[in-house]
Protein backbone atom coordinates (compact mmCIF):
# COMPACT_ATOMS: atom_id res chain seq x y z
CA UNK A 1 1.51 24.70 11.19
CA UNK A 2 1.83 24.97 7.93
CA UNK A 3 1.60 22.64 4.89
CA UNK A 4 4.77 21.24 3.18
CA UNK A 5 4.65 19.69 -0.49
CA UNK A 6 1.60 18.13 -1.22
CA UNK A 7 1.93 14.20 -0.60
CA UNK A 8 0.48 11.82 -3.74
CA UNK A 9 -1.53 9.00 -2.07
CA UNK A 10 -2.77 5.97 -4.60
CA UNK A 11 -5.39 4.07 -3.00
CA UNK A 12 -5.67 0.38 -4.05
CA UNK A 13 -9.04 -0.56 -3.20
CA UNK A 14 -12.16 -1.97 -4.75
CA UNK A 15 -14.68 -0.81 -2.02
CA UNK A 16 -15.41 2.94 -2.62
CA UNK A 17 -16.62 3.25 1.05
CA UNK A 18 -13.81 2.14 2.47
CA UNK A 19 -10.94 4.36 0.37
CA UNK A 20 -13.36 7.45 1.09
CA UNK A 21 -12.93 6.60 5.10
CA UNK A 22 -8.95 6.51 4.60
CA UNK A 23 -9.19 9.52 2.38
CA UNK A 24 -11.54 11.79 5.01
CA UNK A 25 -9.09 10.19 8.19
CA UNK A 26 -5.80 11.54 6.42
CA UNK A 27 -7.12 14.70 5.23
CA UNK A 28 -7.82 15.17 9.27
CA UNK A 29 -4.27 15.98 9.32
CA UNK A 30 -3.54 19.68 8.93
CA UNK A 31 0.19 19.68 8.52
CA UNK A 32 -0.14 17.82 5.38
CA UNK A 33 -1.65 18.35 1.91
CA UNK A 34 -2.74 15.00 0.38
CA UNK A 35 -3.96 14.23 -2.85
CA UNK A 36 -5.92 11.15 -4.05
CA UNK A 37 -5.77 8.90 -6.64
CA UNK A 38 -8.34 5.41 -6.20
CA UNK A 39 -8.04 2.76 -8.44
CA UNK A 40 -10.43 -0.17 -7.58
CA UNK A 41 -8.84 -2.73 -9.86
CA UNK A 42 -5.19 -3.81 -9.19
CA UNK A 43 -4.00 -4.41 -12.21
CA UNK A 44 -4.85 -1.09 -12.84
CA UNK A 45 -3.07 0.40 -10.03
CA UNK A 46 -0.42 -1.76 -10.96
CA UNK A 47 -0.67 0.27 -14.46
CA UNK A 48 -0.94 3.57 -12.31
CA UNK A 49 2.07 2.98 -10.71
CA UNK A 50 4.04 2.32 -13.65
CA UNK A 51 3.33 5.47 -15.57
CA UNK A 52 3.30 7.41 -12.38
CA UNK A 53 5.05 8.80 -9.17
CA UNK A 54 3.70 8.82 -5.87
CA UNK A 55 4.27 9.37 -2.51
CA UNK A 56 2.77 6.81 -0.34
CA UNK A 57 0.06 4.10 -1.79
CA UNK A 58 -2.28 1.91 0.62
CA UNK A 59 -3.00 -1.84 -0.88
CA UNK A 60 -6.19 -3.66 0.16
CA UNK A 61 -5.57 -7.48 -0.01
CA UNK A 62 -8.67 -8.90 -1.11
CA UNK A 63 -9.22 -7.17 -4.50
CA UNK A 64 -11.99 -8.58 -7.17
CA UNK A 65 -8.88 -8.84 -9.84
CA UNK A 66 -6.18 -10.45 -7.18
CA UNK A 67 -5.87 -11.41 -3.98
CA UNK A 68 -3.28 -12.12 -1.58
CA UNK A 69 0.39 -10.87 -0.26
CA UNK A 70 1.94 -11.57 -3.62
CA UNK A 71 0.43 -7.95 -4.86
CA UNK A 72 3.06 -6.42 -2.71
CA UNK A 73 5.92 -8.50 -4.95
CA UNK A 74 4.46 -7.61 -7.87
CA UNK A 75 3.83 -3.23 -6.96
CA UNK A 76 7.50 -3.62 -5.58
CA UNK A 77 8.48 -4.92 -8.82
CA UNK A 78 7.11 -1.71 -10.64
CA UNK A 79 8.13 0.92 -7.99
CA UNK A 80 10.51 -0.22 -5.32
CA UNK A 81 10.41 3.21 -3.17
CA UNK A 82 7.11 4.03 -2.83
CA UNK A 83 6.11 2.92 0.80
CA UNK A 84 3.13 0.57 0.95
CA UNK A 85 0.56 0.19 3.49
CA UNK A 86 -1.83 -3.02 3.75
CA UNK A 87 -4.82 -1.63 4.40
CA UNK A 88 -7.26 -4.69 4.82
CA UNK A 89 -10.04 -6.76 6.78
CA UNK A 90 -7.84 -9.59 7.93
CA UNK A 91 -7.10 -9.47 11.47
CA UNK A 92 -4.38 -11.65 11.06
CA UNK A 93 -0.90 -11.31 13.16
CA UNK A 94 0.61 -14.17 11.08
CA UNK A 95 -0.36 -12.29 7.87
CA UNK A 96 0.98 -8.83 8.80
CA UNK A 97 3.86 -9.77 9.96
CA UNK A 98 4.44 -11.64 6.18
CA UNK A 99 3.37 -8.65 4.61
CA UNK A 100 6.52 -7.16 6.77
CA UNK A 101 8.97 -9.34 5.34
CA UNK A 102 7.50 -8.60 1.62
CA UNK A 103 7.87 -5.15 2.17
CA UNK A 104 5.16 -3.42 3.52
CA UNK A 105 5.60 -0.15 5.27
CA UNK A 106 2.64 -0.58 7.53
CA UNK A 107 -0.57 -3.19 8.31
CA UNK A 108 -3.88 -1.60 9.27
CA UNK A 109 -7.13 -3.50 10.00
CA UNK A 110 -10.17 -1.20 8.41
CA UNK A 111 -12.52 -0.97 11.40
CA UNK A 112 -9.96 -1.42 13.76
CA UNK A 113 -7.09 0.88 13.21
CA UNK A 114 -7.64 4.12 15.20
CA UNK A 115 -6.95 7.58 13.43
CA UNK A 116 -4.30 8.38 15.57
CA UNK A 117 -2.61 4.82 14.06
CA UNK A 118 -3.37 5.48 10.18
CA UNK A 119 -1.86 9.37 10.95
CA UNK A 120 1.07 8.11 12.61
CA UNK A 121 1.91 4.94 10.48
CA UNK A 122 1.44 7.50 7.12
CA UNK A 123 3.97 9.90 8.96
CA UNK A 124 6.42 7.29 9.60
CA UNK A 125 6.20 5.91 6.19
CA UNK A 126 6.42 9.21 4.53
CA UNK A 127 9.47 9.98 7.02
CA UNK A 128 11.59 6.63 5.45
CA UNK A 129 11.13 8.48 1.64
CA UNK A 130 12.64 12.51 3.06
C-alpha cells in the first residue's frame, strides 16, 4: 500500500523512553509516513503548537512543568483541530472518560495499550481531521 501525505505527530512527553516506544509503534504502520516532533516540557509544546501545524499530537498527563486534565483546555485553546491523544500511566476509567468530555480524541495507558490499539485509535483520530 502505499504512503499518503506524511502525518505531523507532536509528542508531549517528558520521558524520552516512553515517546521513543510511541514513535517506533506508529512507524510499524506502513500505510503511513509519520514525522516526529518531542517536546518534553509543556509549556513548550504549548509554544510548539502555537507557531506550528500538526496533524495529530499525543499529551502525557503527568509532565514536570504541569500536570493534570486542564493541559487539554489549555492546547485546545491554542489549536482547536488538532486531535489529541492522552497518552499516560493512569489507569483510571473515571479520568479517561473526563479527558473525553475535555476533548480528547483518544486515552491510552503506556504499558497497557496494545499496538493494534495506538494504530487504530491514531487512524481514527486522523480519519475525524480528512
Amino acid at each position: 500500500m502505499a504512503k499518503t501525505k506524511t502525518i505531523k505527530v507532536l509528542i508531549i512527553e517528558d520521558n524520552p523512553i516512553d515517546a521513543k516506544v510511541l514513535q517506533k509503534t506508529l512507524e510499524h504502520e506502513q500505510s503511513i509516513s509519520f514525522s516526529f516532533t518531542f517536546e518534553e516540557q509543556y509549556l513548550n509544546g504549548l509554544s510548539r503548537l502555537s507557531i506550528e501545524s500538526y496533524d495529530l499530537l499525543f499529551l502525557d498527563l503527568i509532565m514536570s512543568d504541569s500536570i493534570g486534565l486542564d493541559m487539554i483546555d489549555r492546547l485546545k485553546m491554542i489549536n482547536g483541530k488538532v486531535p489529541i491523544i492522552v497518552y499516560t500511566s493512569f489507569d483510571d476509567p473515571l479520568l479517561e472518560k473526563e479527558a473525553l468530555v475535555k476533548g480528547a480524541k483518544g486515552y491510552l495507558v503506556k504499558g497497557k495499550a496494545t499496538h493494534e490499539e495506538i494504530l487504530n485509535l491514531v487512524k481514527q483520530s486522523l480519519g475525524s481531521i480528512s
